[in-house]
N, C-alpha and C. Protein backbone atom coordinates (compact mmCIF):
# COMPACT_ATOMS: atom_id res chain seq x y z
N UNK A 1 95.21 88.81 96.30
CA UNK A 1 95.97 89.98 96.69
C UNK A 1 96.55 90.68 95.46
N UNK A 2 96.81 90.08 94.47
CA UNK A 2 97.55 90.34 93.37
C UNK A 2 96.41 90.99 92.16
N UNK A 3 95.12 90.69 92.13
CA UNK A 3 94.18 91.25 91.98
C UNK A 3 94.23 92.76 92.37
N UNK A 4 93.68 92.25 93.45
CA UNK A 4 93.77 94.27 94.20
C UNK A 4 95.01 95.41 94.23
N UNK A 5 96.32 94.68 94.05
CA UNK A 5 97.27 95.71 94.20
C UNK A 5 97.03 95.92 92.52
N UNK A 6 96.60 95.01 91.49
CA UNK A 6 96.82 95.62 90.17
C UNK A 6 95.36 96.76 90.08
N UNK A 7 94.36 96.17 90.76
CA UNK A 7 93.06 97.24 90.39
C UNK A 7 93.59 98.72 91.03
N UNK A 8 94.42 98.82 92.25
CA UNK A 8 94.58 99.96 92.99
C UNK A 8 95.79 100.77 91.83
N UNK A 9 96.33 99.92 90.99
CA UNK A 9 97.46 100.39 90.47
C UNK A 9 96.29 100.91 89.02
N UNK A 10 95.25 100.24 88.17
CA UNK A 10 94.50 100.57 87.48
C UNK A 10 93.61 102.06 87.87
N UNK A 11 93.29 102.66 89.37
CA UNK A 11 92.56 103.29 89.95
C UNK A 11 93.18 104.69 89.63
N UNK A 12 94.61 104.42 90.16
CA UNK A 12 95.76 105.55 90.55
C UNK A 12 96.79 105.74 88.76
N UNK A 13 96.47 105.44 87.58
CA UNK A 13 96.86 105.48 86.50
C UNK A 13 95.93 106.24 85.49
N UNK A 14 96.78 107.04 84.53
CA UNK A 14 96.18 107.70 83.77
C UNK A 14 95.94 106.46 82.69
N UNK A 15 94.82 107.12 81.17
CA UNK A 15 94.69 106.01 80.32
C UNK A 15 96.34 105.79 79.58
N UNK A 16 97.60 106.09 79.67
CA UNK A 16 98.34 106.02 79.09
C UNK A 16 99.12 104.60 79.55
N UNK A 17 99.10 104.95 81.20
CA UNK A 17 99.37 103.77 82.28
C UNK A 17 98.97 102.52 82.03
N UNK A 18 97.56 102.87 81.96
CA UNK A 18 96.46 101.81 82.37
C UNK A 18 97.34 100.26 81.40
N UNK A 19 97.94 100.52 80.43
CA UNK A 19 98.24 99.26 79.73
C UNK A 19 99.33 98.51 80.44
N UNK A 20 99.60 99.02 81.06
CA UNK A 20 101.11 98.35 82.06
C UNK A 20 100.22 97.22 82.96
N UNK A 21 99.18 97.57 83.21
CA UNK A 21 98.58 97.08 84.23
C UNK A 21 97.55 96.18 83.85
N UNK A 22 97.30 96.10 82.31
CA UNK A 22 95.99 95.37 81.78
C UNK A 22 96.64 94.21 81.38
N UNK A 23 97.99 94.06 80.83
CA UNK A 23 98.78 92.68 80.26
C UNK A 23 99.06 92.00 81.64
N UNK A 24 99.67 92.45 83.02
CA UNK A 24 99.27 91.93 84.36
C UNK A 24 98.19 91.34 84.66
N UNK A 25 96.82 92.13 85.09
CA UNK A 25 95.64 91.41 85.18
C UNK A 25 95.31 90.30 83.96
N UNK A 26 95.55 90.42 82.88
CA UNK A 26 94.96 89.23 82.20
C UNK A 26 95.74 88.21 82.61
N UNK A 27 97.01 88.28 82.49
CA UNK A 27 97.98 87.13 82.80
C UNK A 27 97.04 86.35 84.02
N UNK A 28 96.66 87.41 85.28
CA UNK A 28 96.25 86.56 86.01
C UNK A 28 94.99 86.17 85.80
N UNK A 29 94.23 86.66 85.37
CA UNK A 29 92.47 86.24 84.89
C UNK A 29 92.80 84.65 83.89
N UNK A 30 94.27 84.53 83.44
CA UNK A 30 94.06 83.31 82.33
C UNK A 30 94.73 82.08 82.69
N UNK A 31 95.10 82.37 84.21
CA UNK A 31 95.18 80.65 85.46
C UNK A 31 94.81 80.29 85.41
N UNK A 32 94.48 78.81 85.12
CA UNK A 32 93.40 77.83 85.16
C UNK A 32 93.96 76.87 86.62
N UNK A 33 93.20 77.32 87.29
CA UNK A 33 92.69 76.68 88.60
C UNK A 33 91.51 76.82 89.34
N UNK A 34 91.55 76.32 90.33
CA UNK A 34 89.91 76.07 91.05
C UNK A 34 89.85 77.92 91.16
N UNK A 35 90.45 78.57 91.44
CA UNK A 35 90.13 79.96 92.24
C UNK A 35 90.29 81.29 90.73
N UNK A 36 89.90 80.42 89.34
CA UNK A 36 89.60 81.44 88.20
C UNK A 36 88.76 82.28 88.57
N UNK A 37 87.44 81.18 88.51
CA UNK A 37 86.26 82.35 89.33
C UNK A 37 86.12 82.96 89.68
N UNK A 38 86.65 82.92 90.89
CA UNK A 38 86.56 84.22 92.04
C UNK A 38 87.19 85.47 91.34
N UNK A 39 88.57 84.83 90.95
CA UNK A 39 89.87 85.95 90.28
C UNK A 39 88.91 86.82 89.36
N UNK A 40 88.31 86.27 88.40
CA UNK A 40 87.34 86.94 87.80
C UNK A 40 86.09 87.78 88.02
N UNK A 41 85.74 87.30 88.87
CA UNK A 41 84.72 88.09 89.49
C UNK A 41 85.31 89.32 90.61
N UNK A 42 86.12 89.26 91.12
CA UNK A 42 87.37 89.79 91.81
C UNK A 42 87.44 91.06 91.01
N UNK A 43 87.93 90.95 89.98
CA UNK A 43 88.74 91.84 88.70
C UNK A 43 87.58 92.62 88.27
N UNK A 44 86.47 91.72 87.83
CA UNK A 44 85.48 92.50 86.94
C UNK A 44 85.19 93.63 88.07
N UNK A 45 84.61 93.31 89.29
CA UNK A 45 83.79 93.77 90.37
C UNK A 45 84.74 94.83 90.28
N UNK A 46 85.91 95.36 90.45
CA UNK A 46 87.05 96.34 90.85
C UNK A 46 87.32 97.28 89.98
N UNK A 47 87.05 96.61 88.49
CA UNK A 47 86.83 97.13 87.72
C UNK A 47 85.71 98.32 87.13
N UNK A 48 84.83 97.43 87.62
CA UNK A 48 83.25 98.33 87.63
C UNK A 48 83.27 99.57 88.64
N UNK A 49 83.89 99.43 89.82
CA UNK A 49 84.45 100.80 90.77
C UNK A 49 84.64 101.79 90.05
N UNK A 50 86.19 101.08 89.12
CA UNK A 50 87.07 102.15 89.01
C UNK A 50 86.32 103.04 87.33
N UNK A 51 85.46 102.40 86.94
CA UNK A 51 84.72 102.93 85.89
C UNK A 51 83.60 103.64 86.91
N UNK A 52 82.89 103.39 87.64
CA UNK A 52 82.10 104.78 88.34
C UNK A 52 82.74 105.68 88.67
N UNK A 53 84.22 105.84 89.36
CA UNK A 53 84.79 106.77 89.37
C UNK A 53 85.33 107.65 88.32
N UNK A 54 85.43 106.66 86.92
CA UNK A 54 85.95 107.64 86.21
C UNK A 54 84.93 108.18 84.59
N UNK A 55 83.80 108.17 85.65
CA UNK A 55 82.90 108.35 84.60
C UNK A 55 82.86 109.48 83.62
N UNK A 56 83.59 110.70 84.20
CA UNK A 56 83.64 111.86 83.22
C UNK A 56 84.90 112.09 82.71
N UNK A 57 85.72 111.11 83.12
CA UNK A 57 86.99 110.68 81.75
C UNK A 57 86.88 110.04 80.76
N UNK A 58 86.77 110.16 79.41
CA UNK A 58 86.46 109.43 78.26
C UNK A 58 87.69 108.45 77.93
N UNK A 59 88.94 109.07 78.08
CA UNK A 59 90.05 108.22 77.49
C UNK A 59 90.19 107.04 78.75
N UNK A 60 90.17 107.37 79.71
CA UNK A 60 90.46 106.31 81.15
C UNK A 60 89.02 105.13 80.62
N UNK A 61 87.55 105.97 80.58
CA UNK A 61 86.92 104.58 80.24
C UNK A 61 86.57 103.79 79.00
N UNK A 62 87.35 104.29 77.95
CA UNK A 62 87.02 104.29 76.92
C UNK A 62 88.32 102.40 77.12
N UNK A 63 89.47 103.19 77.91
CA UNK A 63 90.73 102.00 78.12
C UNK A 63 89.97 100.62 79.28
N UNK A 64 89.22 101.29 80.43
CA UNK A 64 88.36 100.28 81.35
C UNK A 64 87.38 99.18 80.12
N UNK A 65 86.99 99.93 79.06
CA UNK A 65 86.00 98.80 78.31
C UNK A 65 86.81 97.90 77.50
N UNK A 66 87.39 98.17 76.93
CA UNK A 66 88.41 97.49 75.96
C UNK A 66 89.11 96.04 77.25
N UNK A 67 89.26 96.89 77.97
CA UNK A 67 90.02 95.65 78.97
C UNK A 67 88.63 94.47 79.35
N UNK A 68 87.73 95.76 79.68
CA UNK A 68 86.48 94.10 79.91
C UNK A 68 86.33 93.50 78.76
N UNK A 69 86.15 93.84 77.65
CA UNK A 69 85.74 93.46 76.49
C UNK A 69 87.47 91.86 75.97
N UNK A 70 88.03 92.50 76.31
CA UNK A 70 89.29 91.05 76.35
C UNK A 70 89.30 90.42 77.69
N UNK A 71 89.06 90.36 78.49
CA UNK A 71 87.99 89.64 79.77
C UNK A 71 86.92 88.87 79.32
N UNK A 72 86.57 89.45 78.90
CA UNK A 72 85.31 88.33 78.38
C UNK A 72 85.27 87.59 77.17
């Protein structure tokens, strides 16, 4: 759940925002328990959305890659 309210909060943010919301999601991407996985795949998948949507914003995806790129 905590996943999705941060991707909806990543969706609805300009690239200035977006960092409020990227030190959140990692925190949770870097739990180590049985349900990392999912969390991760969760995040990436929501992620990849919100980069089709913001395909003809450069600064919004220029901030979406940088965040996968410390994801991975």
């Amino acid at each position: 759940m905590v996943i999705s309210v941060l991707s909806i909060g990543l969706q609805k943010s300009t690239f200035d925002e977006m960092k409020y919301y990227e030190r959140a999601l990692l925190k949770q991407l870097l739990i180590k328990d049985q349900y990392q996985p999912d969390r991760t795949k969760k995040a990436l998948m929501n992620i990849h959305e919100i980069m089709k949507l913001n395909v003809s914003y450069y600064k919004e995806m220029d901030s979406l890659i940088d965040l996968v790129l410390k994801i991975c």
